[in-house]
C-alpha atoms as a PDB file:
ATOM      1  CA  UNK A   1    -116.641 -10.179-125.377  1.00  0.00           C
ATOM      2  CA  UNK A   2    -114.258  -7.473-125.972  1.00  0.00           C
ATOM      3  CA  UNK A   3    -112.239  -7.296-123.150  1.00  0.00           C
ATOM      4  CA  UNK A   4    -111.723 -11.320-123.554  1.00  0.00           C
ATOM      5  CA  UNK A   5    -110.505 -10.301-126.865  1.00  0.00           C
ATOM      6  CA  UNK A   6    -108.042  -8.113-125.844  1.00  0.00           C
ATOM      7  CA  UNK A   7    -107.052 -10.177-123.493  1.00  0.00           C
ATOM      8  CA  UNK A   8    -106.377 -12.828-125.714  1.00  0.00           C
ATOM      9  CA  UNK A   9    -104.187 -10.393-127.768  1.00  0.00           C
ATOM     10  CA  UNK A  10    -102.675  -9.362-125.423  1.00  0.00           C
ATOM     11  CA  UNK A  11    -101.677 -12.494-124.183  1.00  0.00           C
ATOM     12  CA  UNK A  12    -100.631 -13.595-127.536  1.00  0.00           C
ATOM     13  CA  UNK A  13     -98.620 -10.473-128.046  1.00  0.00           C
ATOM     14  CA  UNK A  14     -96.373 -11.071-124.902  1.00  0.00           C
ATOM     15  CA  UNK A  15     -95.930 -14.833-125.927  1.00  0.00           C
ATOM     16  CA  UNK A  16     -94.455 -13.213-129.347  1.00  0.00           C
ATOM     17  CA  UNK A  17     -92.356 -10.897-127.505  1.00  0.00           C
ATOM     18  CA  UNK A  18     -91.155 -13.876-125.206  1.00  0.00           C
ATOM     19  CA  UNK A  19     -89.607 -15.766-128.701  1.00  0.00           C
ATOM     20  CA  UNK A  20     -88.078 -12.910-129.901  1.00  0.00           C
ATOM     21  CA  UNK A  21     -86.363 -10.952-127.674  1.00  0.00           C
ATOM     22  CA  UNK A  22     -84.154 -12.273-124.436  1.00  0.00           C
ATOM     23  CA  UNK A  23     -86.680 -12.843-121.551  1.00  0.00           C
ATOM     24  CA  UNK A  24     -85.283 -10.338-119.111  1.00  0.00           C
ATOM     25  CA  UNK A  25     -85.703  -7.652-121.912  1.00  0.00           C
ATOM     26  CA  UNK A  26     -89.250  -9.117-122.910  1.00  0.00           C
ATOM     27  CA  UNK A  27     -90.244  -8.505-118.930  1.00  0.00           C
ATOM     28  CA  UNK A  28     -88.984  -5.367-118.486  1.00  0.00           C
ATOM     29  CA  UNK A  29     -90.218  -3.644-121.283  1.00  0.00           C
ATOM     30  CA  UNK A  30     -93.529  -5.049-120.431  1.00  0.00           C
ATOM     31  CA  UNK A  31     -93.989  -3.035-117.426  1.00  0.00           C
ATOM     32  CA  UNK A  32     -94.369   0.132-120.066  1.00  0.00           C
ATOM     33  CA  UNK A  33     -97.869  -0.610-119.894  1.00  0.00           C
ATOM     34  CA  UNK A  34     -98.150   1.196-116.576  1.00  0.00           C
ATOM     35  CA  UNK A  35     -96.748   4.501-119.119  1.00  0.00           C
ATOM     36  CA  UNK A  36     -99.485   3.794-121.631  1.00  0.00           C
ATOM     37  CA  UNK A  37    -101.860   3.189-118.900  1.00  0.00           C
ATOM     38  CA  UNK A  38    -101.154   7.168-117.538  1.00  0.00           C
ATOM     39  CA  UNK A  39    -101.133   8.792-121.372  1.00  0.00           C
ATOM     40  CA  UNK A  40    -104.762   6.810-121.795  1.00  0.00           C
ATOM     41  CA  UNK A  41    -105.805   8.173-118.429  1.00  0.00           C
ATOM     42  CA  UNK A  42    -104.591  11.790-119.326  1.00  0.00           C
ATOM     43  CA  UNK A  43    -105.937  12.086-123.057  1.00  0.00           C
ATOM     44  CA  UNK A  44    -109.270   9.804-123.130  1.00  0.00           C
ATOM     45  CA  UNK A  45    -110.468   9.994-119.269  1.00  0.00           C
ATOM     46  CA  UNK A  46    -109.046  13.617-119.318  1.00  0.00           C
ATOM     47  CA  UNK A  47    -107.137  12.736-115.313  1.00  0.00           C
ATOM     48  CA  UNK A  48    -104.260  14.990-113.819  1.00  0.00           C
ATOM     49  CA  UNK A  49    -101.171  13.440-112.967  1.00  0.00           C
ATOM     50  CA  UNK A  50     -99.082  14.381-110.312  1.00  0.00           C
ATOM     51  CA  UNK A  51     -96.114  15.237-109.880  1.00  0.00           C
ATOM     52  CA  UNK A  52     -95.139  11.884-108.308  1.00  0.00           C
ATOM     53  CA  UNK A  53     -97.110   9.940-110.742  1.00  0.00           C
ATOM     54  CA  UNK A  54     -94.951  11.947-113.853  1.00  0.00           C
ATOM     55  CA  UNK A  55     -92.084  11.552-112.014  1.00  0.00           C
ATOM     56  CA  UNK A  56     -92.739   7.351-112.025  1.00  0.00           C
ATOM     57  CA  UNK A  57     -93.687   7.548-115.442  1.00  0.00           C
ATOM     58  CA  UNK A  58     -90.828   9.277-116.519  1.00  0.00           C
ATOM     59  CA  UNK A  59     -88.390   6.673-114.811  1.00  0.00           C
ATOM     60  CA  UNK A  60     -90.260   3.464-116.423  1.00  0.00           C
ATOM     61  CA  UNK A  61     -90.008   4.946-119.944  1.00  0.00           C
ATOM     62  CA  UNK A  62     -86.080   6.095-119.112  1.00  0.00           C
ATOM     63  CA  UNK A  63     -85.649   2.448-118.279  1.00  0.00           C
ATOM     64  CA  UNK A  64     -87.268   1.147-121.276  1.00  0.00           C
ATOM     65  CA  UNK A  65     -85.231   3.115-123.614  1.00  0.00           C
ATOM     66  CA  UNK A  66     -82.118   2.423-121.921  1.00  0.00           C
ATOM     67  CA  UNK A  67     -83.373  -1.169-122.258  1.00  0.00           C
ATOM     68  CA  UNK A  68     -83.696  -0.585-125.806  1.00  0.00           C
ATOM     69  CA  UNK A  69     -80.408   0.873-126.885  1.00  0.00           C
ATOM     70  CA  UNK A  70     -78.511  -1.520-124.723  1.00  0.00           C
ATOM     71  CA  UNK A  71     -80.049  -4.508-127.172  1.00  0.00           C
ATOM     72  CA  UNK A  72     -78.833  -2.297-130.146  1.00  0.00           C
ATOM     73  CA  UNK A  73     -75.634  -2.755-128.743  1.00  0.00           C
END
């Protein structure tokens, strides 16, 4: 029941962020999941991450911020 929930927020949430914001900047910054999905992974399941995974993560937020600033534009 929960994780339809969620689901259902989720979905909701990226319908939201599909009227407000250009689509190309909605689907990009949508991939940041994968960045919350390693700090969840690190703090709650207590996993290491490796170099290579850090290294990804580190690009994807880069990219969202650059995303970011270049809407503030």
């Amino acid at each position: 029941m929960l994780a339809g929930l969620a689901s259902l927020v989720t979905y909701g949430s990226a319908l939201v962020a599909l009227r407000l914001l250009p689509t190309g900047v909605a689907s990009a910054l949508s991939e940041t999941s994968v960045v919350w999905g390693v700090f969840i992974a690190r703090i709650a399941l207590k996993e290491t991450i490796d170099r290579r995974r850090a290294i990804g993560t580190l690009c994807i937020a880069c990219g969202a911020l650059l995303v970011l600033v270049g809407l503030h534009r």
